[in-house]
Protein backbone atom coordinates (compact mmCIF):
# COMPACT_ATOMS: atom_id res chain seq x y z
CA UNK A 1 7.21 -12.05 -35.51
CA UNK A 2 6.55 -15.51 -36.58
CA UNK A 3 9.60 -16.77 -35.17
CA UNK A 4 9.60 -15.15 -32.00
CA UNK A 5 5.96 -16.88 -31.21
CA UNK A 6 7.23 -19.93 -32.23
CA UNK A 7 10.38 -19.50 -30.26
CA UNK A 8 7.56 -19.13 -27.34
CA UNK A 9 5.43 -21.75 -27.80
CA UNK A 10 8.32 -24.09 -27.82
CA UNK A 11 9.74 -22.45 -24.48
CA UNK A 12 6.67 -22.64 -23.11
CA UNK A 13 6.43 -26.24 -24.24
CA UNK A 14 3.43 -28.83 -22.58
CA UNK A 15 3.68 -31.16 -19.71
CA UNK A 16 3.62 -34.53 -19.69
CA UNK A 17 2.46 -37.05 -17.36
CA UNK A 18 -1.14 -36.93 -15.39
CA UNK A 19 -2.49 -33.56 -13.52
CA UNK A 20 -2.71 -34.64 -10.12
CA UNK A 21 -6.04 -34.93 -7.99
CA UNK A 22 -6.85 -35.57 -4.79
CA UNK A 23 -7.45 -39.26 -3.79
CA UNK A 24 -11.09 -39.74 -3.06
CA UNK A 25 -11.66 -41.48 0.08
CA UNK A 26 -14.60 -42.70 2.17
CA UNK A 27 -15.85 -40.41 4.24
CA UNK A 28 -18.79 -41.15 7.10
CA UNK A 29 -21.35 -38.80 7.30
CA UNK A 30 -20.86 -38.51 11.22
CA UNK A 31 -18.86 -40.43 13.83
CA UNK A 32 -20.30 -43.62 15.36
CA UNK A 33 -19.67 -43.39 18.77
CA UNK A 34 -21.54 -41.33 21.15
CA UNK A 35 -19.75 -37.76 21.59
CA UNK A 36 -20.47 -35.05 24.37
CA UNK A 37 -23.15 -32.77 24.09
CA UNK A 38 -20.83 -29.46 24.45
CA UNK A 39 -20.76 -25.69 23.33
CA UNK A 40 -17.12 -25.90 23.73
CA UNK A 41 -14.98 -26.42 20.49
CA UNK A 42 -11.54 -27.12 19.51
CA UNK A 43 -9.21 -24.40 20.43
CA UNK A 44 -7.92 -22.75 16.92
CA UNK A 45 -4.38 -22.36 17.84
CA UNK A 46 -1.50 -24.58 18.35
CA UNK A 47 -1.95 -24.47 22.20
CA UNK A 48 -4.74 -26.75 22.58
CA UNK A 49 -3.83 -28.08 26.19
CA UNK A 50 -4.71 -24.08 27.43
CA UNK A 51 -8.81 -25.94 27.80
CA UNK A 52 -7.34 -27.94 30.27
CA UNK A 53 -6.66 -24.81 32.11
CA UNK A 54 -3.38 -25.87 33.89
CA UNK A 55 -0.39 -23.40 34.72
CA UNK A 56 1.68 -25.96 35.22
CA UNK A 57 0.66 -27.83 31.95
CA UNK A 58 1.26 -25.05 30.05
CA UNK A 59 4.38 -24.27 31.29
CA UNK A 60 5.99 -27.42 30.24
CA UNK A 61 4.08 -27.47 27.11
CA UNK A 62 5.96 -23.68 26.22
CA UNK A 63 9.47 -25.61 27.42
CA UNK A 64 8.76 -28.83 24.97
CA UNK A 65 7.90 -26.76 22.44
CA UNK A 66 11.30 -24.60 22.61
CA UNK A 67 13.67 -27.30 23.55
CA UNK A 68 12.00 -30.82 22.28
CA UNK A 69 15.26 -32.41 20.14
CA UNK A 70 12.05 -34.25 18.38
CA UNK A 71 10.53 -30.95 16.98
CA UNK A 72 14.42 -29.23 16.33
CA UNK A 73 15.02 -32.58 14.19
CA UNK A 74 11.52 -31.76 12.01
CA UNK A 75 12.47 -28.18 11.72
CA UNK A 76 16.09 -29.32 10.10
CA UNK A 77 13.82 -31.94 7.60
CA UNK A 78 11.89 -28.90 7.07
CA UNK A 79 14.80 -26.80 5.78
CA UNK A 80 16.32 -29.91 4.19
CA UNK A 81 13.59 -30.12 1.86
CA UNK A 82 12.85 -26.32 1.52
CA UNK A 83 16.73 -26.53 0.14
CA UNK A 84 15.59 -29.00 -2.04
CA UNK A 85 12.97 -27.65 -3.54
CA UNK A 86 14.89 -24.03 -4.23
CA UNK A 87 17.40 -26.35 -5.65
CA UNK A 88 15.25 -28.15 -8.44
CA UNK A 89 13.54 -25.07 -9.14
CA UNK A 90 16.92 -23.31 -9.98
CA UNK A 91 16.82 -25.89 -13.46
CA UNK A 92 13.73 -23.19 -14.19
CA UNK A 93 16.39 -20.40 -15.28
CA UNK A 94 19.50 -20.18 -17.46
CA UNK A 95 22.94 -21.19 -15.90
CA UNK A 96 25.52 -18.44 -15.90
CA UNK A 97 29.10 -19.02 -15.09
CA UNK A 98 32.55 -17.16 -15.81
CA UNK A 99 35.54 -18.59 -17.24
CA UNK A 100 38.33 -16.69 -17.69
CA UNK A 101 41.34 -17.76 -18.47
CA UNK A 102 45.14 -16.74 -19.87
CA UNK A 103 47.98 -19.19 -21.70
CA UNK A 104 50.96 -19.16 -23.53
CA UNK A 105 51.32 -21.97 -26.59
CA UNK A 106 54.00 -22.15 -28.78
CA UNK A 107 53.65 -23.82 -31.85
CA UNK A 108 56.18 -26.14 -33.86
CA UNK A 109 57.87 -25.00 -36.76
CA UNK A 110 56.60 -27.67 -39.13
CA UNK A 111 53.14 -28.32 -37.80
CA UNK A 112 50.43 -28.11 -40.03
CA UNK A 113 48.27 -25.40 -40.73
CA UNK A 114 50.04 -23.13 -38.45
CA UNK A 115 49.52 -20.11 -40.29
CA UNK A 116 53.37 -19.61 -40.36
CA UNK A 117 54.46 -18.25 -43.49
CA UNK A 118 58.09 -17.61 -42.01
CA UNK A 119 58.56 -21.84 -41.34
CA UNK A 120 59.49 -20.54 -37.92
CA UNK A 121 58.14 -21.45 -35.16
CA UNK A 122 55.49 -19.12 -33.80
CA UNK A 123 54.92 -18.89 -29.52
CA UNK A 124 51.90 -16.30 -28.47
CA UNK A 125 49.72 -14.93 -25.49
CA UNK A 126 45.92 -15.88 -25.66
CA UNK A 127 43.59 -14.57 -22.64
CA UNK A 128 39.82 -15.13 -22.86
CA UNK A 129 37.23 -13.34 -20.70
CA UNK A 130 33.87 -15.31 -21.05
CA UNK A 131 30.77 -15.64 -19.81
CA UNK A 132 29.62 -19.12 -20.32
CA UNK A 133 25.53 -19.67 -20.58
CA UNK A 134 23.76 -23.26 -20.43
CA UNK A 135 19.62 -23.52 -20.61
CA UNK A 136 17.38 -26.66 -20.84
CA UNK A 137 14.03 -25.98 -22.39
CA UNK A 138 11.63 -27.49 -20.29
CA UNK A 139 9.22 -28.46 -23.71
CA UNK A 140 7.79 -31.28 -21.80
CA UNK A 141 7.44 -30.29 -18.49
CA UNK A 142 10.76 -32.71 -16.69
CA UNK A 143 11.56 -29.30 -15.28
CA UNK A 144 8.23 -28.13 -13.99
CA UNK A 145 7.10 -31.57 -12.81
CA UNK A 146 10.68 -31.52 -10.95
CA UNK A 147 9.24 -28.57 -9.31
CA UNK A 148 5.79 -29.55 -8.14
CA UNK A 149 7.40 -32.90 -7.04
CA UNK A 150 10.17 -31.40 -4.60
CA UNK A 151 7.17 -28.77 -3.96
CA UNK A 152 4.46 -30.93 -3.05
CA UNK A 153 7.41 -32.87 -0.65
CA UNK A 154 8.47 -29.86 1.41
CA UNK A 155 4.62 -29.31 2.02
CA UNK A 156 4.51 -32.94 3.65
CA UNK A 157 8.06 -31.94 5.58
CA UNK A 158 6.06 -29.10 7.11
CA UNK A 159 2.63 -31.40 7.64
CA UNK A 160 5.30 -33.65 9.77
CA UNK A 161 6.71 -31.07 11.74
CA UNK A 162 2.75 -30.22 12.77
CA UNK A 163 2.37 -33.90 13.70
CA UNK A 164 5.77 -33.79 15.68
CA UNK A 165 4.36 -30.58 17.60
CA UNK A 166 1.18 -32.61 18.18
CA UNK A 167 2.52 -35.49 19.72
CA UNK A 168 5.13 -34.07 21.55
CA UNK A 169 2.41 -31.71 23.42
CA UNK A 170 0.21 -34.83 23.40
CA UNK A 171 3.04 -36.87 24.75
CA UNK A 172 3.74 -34.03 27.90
CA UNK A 173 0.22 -33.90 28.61
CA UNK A 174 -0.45 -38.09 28.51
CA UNK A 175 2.68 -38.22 31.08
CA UNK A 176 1.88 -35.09 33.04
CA UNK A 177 -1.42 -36.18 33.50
CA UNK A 178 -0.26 -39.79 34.70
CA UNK A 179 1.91 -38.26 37.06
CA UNK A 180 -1.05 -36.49 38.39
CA UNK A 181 -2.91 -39.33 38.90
CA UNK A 182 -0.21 -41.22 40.82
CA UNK A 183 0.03 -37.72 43.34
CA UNK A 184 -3.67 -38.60 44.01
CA UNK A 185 -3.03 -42.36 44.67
CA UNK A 186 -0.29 -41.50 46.78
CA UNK A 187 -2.23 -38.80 48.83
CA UNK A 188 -5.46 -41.96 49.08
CA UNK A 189 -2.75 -44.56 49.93
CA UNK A 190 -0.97 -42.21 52.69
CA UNK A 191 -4.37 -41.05 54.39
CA UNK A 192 -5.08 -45.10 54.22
CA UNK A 193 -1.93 -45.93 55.69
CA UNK A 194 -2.69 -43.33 58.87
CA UNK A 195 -6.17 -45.14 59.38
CA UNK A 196 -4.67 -48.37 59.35
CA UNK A 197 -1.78 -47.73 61.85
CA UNK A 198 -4.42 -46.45 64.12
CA UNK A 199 -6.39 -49.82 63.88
CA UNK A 200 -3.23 -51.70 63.97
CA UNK A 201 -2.23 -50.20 67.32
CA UNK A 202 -6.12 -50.56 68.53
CA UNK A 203 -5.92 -54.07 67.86
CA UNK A 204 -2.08 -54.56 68.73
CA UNK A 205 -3.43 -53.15 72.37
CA UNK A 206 -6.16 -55.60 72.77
CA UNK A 207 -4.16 -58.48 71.83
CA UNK A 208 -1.55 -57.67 74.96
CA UNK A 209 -4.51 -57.65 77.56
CA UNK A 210 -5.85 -60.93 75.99
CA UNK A 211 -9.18 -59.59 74.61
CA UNK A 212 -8.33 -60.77 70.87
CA UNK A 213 -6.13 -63.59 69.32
CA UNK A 214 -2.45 -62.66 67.80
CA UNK A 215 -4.79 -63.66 63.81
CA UNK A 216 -6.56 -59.93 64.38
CA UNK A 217 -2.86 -58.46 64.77
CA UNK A 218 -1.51 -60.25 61.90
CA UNK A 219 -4.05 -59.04 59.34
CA UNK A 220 -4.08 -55.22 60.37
CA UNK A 221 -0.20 -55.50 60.00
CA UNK A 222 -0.39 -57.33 56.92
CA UNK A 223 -3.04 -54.44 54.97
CA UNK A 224 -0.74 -51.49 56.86
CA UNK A 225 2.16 -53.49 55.17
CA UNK A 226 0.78 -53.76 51.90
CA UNK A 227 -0.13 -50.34 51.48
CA UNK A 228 3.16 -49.07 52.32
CA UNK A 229 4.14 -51.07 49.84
CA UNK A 230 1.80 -49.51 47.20
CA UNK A 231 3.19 -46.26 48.20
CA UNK A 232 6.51 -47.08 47.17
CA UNK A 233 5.55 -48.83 43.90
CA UNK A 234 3.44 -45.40 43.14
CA UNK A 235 6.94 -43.37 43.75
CA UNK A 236 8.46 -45.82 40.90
CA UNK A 237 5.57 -44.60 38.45
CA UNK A 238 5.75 -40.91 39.37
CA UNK A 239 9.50 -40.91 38.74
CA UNK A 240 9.35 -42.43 35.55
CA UNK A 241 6.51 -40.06 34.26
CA UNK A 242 8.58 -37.14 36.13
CA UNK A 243 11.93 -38.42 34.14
CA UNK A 244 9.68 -38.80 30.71
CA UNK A 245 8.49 -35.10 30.93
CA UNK A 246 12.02 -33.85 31.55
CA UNK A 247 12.83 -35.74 28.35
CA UNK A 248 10.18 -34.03 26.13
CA UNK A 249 11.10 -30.26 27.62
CA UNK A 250 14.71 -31.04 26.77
CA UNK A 251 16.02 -30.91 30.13
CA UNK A 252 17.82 -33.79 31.84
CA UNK A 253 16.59 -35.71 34.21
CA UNK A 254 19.28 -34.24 37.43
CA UNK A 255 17.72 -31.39 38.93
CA UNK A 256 14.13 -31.50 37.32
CA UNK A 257 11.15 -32.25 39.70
CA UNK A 258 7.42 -31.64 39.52
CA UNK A 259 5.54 -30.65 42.70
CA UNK A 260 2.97 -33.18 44.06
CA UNK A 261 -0.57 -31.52 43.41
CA UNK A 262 -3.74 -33.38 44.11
CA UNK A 263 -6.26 -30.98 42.50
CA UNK A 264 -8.92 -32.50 40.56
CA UNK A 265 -8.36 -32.63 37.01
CA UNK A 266 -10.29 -30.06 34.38
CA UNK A 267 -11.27 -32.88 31.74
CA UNK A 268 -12.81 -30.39 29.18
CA UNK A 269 -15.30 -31.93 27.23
CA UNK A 270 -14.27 -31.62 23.44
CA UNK A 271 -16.81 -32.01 20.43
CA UNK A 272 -15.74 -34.53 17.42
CA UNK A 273 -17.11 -31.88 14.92
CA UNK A 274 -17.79 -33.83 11.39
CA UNK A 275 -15.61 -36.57 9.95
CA UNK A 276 -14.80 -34.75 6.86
CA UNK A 277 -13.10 -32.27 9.15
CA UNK A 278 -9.94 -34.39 9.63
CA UNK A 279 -8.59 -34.55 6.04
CA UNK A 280 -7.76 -31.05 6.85
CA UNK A 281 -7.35 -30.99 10.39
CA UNK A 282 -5.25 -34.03 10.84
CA UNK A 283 -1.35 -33.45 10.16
CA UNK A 284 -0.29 -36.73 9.32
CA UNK A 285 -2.80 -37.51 7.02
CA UNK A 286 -2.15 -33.66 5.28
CA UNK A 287 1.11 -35.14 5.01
CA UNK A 288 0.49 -38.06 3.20
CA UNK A 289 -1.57 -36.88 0.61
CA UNK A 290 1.01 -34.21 -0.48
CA UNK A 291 3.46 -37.30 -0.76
CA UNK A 292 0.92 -38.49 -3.28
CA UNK A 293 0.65 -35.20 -4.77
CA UNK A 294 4.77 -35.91 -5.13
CA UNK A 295 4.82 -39.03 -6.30
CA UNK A 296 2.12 -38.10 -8.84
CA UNK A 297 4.18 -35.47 -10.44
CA UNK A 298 7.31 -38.28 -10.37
CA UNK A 299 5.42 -40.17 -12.85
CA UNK A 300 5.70 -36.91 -15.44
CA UNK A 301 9.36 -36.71 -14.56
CA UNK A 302 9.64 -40.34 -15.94
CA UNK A 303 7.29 -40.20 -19.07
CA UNK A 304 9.24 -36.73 -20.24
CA UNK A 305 12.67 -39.11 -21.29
CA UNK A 306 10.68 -40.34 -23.59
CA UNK A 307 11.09 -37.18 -25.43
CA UNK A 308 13.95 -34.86 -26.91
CA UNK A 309 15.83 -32.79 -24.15
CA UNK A 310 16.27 -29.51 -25.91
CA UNK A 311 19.23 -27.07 -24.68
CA UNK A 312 20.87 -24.02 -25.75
CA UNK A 313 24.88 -23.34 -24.76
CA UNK A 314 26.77 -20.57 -25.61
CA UNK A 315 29.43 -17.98 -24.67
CA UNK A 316 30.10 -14.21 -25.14
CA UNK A 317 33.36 -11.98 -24.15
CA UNK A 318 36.68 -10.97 -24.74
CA UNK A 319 39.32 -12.63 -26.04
CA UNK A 320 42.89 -11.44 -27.47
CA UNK A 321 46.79 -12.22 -26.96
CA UNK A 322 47.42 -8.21 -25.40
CA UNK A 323 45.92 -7.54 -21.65
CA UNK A 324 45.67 -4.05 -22.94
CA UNK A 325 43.62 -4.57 -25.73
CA UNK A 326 41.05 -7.27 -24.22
CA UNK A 327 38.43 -5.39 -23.44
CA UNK A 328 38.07 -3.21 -27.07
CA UNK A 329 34.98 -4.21 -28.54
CA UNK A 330 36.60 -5.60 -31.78
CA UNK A 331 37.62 -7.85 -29.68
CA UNK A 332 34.25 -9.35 -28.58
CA UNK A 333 33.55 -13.27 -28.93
CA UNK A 334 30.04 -15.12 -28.94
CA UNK A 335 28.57 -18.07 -29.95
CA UNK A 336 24.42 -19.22 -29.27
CA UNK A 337 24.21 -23.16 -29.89
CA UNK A 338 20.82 -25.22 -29.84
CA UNK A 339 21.37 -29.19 -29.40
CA UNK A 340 18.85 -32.02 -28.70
CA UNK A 341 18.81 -35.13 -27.23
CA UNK A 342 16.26 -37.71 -28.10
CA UNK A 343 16.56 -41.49 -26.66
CA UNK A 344 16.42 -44.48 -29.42
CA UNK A 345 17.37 -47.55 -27.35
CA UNK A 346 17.85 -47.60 -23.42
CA UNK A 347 17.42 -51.71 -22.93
CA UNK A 348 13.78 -50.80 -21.16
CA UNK A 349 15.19 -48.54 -18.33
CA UNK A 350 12.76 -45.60 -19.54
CA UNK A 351 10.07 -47.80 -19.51
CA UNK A 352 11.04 -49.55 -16.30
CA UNK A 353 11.70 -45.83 -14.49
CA UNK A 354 8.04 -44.88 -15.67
CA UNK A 355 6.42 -48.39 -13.77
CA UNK A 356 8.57 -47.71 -11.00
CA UNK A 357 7.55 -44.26 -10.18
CA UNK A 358 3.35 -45.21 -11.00
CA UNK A 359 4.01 -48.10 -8.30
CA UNK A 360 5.06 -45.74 -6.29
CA UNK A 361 2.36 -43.09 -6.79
CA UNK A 362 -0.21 -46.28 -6.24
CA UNK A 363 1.91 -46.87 -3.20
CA UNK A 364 1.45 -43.34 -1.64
CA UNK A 365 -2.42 -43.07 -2.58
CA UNK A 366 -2.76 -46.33 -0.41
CA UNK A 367 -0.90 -44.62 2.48
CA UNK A 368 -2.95 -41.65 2.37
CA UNK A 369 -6.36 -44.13 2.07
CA UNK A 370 -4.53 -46.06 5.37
CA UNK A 371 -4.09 -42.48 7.31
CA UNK A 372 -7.37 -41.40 6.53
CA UNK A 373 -8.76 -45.13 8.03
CA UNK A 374 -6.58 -44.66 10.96
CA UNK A 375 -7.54 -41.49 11.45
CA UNK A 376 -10.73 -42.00 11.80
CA UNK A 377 -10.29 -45.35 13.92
CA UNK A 378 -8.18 -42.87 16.56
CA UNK A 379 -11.40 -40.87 16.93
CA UNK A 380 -13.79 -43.50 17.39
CA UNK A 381 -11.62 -44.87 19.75
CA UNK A 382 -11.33 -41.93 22.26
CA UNK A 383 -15.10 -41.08 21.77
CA UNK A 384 -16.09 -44.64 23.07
CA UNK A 385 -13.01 -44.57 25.24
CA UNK A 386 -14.53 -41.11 26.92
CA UNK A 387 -18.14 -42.41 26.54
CA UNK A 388 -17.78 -45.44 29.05
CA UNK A 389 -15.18 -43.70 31.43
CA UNK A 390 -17.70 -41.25 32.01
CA UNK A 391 -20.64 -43.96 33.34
CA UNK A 392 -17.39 -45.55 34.71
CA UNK A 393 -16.54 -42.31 37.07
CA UNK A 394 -20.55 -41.93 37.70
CA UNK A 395 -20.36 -45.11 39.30
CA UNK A 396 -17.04 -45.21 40.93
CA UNK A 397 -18.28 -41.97 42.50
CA UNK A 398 -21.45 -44.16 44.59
CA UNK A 399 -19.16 -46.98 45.16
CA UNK A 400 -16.49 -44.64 46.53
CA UNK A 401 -19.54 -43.39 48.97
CA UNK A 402 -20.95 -46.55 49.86
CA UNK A 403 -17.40 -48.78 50.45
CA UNK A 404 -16.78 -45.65 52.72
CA UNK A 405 -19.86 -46.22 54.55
CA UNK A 406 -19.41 -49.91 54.76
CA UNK A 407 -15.63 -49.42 56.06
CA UNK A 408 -17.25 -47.01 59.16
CA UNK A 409 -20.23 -49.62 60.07
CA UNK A 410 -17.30 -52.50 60.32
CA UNK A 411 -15.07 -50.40 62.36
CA UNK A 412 -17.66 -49.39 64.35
CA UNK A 413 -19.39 -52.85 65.01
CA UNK A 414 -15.94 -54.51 65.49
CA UNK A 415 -15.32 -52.00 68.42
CA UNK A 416 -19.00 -53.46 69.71
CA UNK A 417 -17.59 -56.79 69.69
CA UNK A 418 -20.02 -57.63 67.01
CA UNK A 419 -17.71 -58.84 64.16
CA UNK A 420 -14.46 -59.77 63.96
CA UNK A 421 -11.85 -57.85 62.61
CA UNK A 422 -11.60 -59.71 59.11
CA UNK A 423 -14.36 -57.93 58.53
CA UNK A 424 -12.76 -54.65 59.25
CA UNK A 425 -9.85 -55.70 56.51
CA UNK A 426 -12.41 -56.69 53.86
CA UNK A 427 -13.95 -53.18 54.34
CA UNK A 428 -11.13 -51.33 54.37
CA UNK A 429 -9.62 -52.87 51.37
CA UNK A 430 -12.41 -52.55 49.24
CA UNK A 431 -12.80 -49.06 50.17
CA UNK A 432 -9.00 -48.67 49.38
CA UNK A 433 -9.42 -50.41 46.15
CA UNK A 434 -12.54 -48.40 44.79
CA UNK A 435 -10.65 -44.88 46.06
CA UNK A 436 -7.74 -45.56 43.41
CA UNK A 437 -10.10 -46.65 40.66
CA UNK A 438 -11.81 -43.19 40.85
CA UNK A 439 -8.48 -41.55 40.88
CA UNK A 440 -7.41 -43.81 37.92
CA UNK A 441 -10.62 -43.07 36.00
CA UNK A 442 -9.82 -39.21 36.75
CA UNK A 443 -6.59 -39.57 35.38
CA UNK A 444 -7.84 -42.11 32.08
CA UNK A 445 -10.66 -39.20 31.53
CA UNK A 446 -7.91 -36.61 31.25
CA UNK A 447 -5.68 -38.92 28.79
CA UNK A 448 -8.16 -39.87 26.60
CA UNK A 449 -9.44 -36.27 26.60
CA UNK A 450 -5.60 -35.63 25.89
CA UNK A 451 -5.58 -38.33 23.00
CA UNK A 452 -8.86 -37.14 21.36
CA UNK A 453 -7.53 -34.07 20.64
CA UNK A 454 -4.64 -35.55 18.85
CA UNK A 455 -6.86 -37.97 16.95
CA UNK A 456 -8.58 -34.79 15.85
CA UNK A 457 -5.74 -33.23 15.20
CA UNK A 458 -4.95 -30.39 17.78
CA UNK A 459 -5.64 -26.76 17.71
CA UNK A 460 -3.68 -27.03 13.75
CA UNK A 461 -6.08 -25.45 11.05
CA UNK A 462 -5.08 -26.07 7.34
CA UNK A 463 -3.21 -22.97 5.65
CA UNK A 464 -1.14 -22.55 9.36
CA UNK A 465 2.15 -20.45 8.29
CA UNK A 466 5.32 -22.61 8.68
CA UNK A 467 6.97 -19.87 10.32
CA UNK A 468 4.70 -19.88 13.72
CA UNK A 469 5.49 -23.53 13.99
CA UNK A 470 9.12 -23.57 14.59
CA UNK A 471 10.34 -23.18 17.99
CA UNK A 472 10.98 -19.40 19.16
CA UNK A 473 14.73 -19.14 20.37
């Protein structure tokens, strides 16, 4: 009984190296921008760009997420280390292996200790049917910290295939939303370009019966010429954001088109919630803390050489010259062996493995410390960002008013003969210019809406199961 206990004790062994805990990092009590007063909160699934409240949106967000090469590359990383890990736990259990085999030998006459009392020579069957058994004992914990290490790594695999989904859906909604701002340009710029070939054939007509010089001509042409040109610089931009969606849905470029919609934007107005939140919300920076959590366990992977590696071997089966008498239980065959390994000199490469993997564990802590920094740097960011492109809209919303007002008193007191048609131009132009700022603040409002969701880490809660992440076929 004595033995048996000590036989588990010593199976059970102890394991070296330091427990791991979480880095401690700084972590403000609240966020210092302003944020929106809102009852609305973070949606809890993956589909966060549903508050946005877009069929069209969400239709290309289901197609990225099916079809993305991005996310299909993170789900084979993924498996790669889920492989991995199943393969350094394995060292956990006994290795088990058959090795039968069957010769013939035939011995010299005169050879030495033959057993050949007739000083002939002697020629006879052997077949063996073994199975062979191998077994470290993990006394130190190598094994086990093995384990947590390739553990703790498949964890971050699956953190990074979170922060692939995010961006990807981030990256079709930054680009889709682009593309809707350009249809709004477009639609401003067109509706522009009708008003100004009206006032360039108004003032094309005087000039022919002499009532204006050939300079009032030249400057309607040159604003209807302009904006035409705008036009086509806006088709540029749309087919590059059209071409970039395509990308991230997987589909090529031939064939795929968006419809023009000039619908004002839903910017949903999205809480911060507390600054603590993001060490769980935040994929990337999940993902780099279980790196730590790997590279911590690395350190008792390096500090267990040190020690003797204990191992049992052995065999058990048949073995006899006649196939007919192999299997009869007199002629059974074992043998149990215990061995043991212990290091004496190694020129310093122990020691030198065991400062390599603590630089490395000091090396991860500092890139979870960076992600958490970052992290909350992308927040305050989008918060200010959203802040000031608010007051920005407010205000773009009277100038948009007044420039229009200004642009009908011009026309109308350049038909009176009371200014001259410069004046018209400079009207019209600055109206023109203040009617694509609002559209441009529109479409900023919705990307930054867009990219403070993905600072706070999407609709991802901690604990999400792996499974509901990869791509549905």
């Amino acid at each position: 009984m004595t033995a048996l206990s000590a036989s588990g004790l010593l199976l059970s062994g102890c394991t070296v190296g330091p427990n791991y805990v979480r880095p401690a990092v700084p972590t403000p009590p609240a966020f210092q921008e302003p944020a929106t007063t809102s009852n609305a909160t973070l949606p809890s699934s993956a589909a966060w760009w549903e508050v946005f409240r877009d069929p069209k949106l969400n239709e290309l967000e289901v197609q990225a997420e099916k079809a993305n090469r991005d996310i299909g590359i993170a789900v084979a990383h993924v498996d790669q280390a889920d492989a991995a890990r199943r393969s350094v736990r394995s060292n956990l259990y006994p290795t088990v292996a058959a090795q039968p085999s069957v010769s013939r030998t035939r011995e010299a006459q005169q050879r030495p200790n033959n057993g050949n009392t007739y000083g002939q020579a002697s020629t006879y069957n052997d077949l063996l049917l073994p199975l062979t058994m191998s077994y470290e004992i993990d006394v130190w914990g190598r094994v086990r910290r093995m384990v947590q290490s390739a553990t703790a790594a498949e964890q971050a695999s699956q953190n990074d295939l979170r922060f692939v989904k995010l961006t990807v859906a981030a990256s079709v909604a930054t680009d889709y939303y682009m593309l809707r701002e350009t249809d709004s340009e477009v639609v401003i710029l067109q509706e522009t370009e009708k008003d100004l070939q009206r006032g360039y054939n108004i003032t094309d007509d005087q000039f022919r019966h002499g009532l204006i010089s050939e300079l009032a001509v030249k400057q309607a042409q040159t604003l209807l010429e302009q904006t035409r040109a705008q036009i086509e610089g806006l088709h540029i931009q749309r087919d590059q954001s059209e071409h970039a969606i395509a990308v991230l849905t997987g589909q090529t470029v031939e064939g795929f088109h968006i419809s023009p919609d000039v619908q004002s934007v839903n910017v949903p107005r999205i809480p911060p919630g507390l600054p603590s939140d993001l060490l769980e919300r935040r994929p990337d920076v999940a993902s780099a803390e279980r790196l730590a959590a790997s590279a911590s366990a690395q350190i008792g992977v390096a500090k267990a050489a040190y020690y003797p590696q204990f191992s049992l071997t052995g065999f058990a089966g048949y073995e006899s010259s006649n196939p007919a008498s192999l299997l009869n239980w007199q002629n059974t065959i074992a043998s149990l062996m215990g061995s043991a390994v212990a290091p004496i000199f190694t020129g310093g490469r122990l020691r030198a493995n065991v400062d390599q993997a603590q630089a490395a564990y000091r090396q991860a802590v500092l890139q979870y410390e960076k992600s958490v920094l970052v992290a909350y740097g992308d927040v305050e960011d989008q918060l200010a960002s959203i802040h000031y492109l608010a007051r920005q809209s407010q205000a773009e919303a009277s100038a948009v008013a007044d420039a229009k007002r200004a642009a009908d008193i011009a026309l109308n007191q350049y038909q009176a003969g009371l200014v001259s048609y410069l004046d018209v131009v400079v009207a019209q132009q600055t109206l023109l210019t203040n009617e694509q700022t609002a559209a441009q603040v529109n479409g900023a409002q919705a990307v930054s809406t867009v990219a403070l969701i993905r600072a706070l880490g999407g609709g991802w809660q901690s604990g999400t199961d792996i499974t509901a992440l990869k791509p549905h076929s």
